[in-house]
N, C-alpha and C. Protein backbone atom coordinates (compact mmCIF):
# COMPACT_ATOMS: atom_id res chain seq x y z
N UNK A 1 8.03 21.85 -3.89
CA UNK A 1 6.75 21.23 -4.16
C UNK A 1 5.64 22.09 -3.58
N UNK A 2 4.39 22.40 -4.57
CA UNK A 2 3.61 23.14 -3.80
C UNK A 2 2.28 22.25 -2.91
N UNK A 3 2.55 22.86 -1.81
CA UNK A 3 1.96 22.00 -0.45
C UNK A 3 0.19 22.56 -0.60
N UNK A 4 0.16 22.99 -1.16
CA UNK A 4 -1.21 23.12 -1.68
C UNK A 4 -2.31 22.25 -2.79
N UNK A 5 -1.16 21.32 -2.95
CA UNK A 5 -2.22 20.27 -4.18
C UNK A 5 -2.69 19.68 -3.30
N UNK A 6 -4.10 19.07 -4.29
CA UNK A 6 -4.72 18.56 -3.47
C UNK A 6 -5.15 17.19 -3.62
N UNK A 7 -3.97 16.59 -4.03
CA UNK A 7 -3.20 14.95 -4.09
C UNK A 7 -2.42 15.03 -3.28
N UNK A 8 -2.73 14.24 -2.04
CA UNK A 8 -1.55 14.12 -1.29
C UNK A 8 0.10 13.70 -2.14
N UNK A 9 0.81 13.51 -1.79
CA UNK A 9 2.07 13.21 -2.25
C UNK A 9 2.34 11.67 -1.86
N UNK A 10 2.92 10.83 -2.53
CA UNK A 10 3.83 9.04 -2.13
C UNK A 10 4.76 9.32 -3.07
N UNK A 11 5.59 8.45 -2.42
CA UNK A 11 6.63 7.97 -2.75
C UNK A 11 6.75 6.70 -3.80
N UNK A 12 6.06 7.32 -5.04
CA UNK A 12 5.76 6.60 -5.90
C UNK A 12 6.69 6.85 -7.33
N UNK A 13 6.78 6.01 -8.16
CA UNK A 13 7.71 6.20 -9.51
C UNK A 13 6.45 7.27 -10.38
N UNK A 14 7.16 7.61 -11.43
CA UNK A 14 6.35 8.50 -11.85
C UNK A 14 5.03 8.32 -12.56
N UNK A 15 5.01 7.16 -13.06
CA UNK A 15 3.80 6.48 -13.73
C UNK A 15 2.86 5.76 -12.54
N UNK A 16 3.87 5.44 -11.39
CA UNK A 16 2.77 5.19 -10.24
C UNK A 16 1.80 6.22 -9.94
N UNK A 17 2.49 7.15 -9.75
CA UNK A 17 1.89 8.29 -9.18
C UNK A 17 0.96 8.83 -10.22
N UNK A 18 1.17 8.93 -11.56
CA UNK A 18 0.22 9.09 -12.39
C UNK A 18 -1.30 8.68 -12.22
N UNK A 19 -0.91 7.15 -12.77
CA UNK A 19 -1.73 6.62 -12.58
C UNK A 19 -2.55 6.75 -11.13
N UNK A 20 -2.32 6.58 -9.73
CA UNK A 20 -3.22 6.95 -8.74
C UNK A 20 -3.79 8.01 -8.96
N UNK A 21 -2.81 9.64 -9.39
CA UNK A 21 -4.20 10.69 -9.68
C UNK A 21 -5.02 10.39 -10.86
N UNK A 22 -4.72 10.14 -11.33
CA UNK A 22 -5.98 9.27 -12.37
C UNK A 22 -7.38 8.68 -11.88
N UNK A 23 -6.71 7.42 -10.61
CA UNK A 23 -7.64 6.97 -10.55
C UNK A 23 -8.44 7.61 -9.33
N UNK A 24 -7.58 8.52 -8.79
CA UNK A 24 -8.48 9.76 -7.30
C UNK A 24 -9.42 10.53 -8.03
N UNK A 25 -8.89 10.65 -9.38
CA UNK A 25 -9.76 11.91 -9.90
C UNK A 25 -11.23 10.84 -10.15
N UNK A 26 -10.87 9.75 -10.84
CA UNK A 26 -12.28 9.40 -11.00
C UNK A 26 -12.75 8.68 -10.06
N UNK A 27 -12.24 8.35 -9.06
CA UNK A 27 -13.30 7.83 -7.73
C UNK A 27 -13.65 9.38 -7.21
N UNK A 28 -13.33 10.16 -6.71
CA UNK A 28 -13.67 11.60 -6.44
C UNK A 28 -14.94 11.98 -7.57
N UNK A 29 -15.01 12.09 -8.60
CA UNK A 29 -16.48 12.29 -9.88
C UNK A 29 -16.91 11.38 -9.44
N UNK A 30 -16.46 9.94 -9.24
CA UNK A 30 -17.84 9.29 -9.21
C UNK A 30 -19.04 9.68 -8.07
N UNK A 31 -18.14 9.31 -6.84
CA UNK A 31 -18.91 10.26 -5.63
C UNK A 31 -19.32 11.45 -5.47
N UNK A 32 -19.26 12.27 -6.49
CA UNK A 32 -19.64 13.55 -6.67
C UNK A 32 -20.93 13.66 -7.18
N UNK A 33 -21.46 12.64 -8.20
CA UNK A 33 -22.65 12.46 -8.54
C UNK A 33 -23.76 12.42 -7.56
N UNK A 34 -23.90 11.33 -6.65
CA UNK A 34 -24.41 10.95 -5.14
C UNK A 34 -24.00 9.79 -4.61
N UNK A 35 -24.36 9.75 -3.48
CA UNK A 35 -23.68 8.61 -2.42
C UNK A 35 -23.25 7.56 -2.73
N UNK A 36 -22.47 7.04 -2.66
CA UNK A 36 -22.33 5.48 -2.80
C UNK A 36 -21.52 4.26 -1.73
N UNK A 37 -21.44 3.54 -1.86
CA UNK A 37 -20.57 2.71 -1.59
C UNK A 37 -19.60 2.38 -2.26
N UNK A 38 -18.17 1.74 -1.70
CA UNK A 38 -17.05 1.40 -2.35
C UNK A 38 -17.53 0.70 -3.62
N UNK A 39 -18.42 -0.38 -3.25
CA UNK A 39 -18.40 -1.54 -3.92
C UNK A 39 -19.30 -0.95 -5.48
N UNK A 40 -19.76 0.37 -5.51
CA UNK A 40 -20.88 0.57 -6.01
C UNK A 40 -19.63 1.72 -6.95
N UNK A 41 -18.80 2.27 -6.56
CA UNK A 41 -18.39 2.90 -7.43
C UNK A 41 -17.04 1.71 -8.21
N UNK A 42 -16.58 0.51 -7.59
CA UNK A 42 -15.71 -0.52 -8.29
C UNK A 42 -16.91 -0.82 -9.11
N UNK A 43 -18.32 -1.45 -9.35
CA UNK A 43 -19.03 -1.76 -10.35
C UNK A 43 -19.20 -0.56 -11.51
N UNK A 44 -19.36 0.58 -11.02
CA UNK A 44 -18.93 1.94 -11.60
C UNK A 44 -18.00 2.26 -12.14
N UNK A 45 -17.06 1.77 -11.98
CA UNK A 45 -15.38 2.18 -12.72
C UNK A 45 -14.50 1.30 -13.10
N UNK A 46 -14.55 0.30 -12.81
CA UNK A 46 -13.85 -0.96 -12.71
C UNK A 46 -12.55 -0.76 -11.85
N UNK A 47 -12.23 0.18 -11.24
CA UNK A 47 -11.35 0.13 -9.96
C UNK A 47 -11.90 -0.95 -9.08
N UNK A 48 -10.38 -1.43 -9.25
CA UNK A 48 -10.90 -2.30 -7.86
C UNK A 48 -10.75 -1.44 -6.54
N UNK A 49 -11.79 -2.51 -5.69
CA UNK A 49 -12.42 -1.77 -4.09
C UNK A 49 -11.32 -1.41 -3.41
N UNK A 50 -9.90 -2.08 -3.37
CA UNK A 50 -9.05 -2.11 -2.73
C UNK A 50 -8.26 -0.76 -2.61
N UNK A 51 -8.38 -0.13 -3.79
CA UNK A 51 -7.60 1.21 -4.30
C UNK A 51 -8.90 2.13 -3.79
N UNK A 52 -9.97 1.98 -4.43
CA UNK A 52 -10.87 2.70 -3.65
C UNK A 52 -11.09 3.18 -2.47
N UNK A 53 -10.26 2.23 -1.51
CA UNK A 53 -10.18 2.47 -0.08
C UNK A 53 -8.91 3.24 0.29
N UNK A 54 -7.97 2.89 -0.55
CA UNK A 54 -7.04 4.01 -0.13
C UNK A 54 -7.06 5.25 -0.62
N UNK A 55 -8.14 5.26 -1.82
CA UNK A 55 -8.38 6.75 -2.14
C UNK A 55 -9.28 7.52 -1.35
N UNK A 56 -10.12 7.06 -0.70
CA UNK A 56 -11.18 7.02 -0.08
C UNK A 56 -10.49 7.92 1.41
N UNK A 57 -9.10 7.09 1.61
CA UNK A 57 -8.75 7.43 2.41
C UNK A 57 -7.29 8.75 2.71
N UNK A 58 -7.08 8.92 1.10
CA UNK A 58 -6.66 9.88 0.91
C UNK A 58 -7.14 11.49 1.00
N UNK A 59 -8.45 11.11 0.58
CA UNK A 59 -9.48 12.16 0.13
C UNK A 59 -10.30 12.66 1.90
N UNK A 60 -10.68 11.29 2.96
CA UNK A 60 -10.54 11.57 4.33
C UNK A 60 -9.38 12.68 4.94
N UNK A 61 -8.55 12.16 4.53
CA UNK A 61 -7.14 13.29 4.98
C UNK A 61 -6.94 14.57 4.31
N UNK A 62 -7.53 14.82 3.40
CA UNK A 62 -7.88 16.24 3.07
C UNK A 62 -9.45 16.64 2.91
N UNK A 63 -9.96 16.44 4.01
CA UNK A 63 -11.27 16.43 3.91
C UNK A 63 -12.20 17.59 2.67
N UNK A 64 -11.93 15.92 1.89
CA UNK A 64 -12.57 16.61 0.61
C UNK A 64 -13.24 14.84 0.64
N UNK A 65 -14.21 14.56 1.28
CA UNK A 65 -15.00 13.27 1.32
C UNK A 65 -15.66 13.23 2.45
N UNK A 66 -17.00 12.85 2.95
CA UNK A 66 -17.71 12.95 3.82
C UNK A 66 -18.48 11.09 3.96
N UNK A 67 -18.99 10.62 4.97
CA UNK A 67 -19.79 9.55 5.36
C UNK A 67 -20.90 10.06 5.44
N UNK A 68 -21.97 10.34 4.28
CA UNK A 68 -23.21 10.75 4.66
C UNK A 68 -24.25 9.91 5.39
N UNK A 69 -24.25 8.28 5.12
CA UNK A 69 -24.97 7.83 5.77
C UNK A 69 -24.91 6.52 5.70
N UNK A 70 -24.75 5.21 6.68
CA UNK A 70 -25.03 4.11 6.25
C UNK A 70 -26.01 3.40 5.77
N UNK A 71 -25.98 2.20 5.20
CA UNK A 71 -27.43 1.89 4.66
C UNK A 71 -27.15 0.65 4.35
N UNK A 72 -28.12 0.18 3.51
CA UNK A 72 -28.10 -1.12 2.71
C UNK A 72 -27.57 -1.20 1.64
N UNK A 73 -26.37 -1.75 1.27
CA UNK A 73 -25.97 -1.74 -0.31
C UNK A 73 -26.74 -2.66 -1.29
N UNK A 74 -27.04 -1.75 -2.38
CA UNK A 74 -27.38 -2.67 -3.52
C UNK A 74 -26.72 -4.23 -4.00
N UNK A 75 -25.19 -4.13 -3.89
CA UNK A 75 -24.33 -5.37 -4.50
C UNK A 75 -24.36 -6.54 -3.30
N UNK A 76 -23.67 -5.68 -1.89
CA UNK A 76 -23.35 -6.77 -1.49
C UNK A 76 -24.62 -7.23 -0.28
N UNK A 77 -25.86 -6.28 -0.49
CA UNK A 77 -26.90 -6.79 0.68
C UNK A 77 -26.64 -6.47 2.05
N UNK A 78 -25.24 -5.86 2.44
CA UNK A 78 -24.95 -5.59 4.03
C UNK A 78 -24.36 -4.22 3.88
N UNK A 79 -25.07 -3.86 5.08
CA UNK A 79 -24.76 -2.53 5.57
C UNK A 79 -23.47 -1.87 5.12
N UNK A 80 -23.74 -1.10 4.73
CA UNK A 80 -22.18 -0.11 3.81
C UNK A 80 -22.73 1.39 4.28
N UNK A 81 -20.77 1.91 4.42
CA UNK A 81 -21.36 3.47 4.19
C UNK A 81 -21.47 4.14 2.60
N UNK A 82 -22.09 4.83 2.64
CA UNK A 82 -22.24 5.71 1.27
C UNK A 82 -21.59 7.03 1.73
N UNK A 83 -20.45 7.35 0.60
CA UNK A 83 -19.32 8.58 0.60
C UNK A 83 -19.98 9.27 -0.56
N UNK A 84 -19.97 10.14 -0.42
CA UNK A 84 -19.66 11.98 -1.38
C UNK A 84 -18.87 12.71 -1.04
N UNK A 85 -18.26 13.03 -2.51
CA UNK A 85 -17.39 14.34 -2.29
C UNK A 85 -18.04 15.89 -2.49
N UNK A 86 -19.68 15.43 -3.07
CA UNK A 86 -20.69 16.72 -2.68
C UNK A 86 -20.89 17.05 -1.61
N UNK A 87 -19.90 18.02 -0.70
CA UNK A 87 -20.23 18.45 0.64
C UNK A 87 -21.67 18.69 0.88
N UNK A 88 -22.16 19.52 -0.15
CA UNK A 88 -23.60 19.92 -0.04
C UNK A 88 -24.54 19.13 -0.16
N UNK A 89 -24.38 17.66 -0.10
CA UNK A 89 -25.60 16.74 0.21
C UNK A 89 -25.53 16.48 1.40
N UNK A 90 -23.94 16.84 1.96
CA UNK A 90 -24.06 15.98 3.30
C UNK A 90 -25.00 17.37 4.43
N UNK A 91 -24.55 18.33 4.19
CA UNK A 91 -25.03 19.28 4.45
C UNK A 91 -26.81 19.23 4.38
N UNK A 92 -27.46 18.58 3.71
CA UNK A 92 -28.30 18.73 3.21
C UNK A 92 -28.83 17.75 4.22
N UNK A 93 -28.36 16.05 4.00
CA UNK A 93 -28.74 14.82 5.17
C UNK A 93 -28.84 15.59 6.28
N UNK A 94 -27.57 16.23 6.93
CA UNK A 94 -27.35 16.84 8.24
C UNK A 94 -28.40 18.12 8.79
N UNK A 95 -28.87 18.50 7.80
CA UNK A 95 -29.82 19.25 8.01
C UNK A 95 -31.26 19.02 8.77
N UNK A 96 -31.50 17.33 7.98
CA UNK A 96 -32.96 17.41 8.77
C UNK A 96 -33.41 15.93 7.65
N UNK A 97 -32.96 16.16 6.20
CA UNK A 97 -33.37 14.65 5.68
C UNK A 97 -32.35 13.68 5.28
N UNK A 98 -32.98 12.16 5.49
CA UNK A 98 -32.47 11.03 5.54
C UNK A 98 -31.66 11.15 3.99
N UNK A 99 -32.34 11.61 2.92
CA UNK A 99 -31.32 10.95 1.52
C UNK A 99 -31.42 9.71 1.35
N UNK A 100 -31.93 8.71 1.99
CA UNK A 100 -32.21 7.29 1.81
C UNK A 100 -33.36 6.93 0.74
């Protein structure tokens, strides 16, 4: 197996596993656009939040996903972080502006 993809690996049947890079690839684009929240890319994709979080947290473990900033979410009214997989915004927040 080459230890260089950049889907982690589970121990999943083969259509499991399908399907999750499926749905990494498009939570990964969605956050690529700009920041969001979980809840903001499940209204975005119709993934539910739940998978979102473990992709979320897949994509943490190969740091290819960043916490640019918390804030106010649009859906649910309470404080959420907003993720990108555009390194270069976070780069950009970290620099000197909010992005808010």
């Amino acid at each position: 197996m080459d230890q260089h993809n950049s889907i982690p690996h589970y121990s999943l049947s083969a259509n499991e596993d399908n399907h999750f890079k499926r749905e990494l690839k498009i939570v990964g684009n969605s956050l690529l656009e700009r920041p969001k929240t979980m809840r903001m890319v499940e209204v975005e994709t119709g993934i539910l939040r739940p998978n979102i979080c473990r992709h979320i947290a897949a994509l943490r473990k190969l740091k290819n996903i960043v916490l640019v900033y918390k804030g106010h979410c649009p859906y649910t009214k309470r404080t959420a972080g907003f993720y990108s997989t555009n390194l270069s915004v976070y780069e950009y927040v970290k620099g000197g502006a909010n992005g808010k």
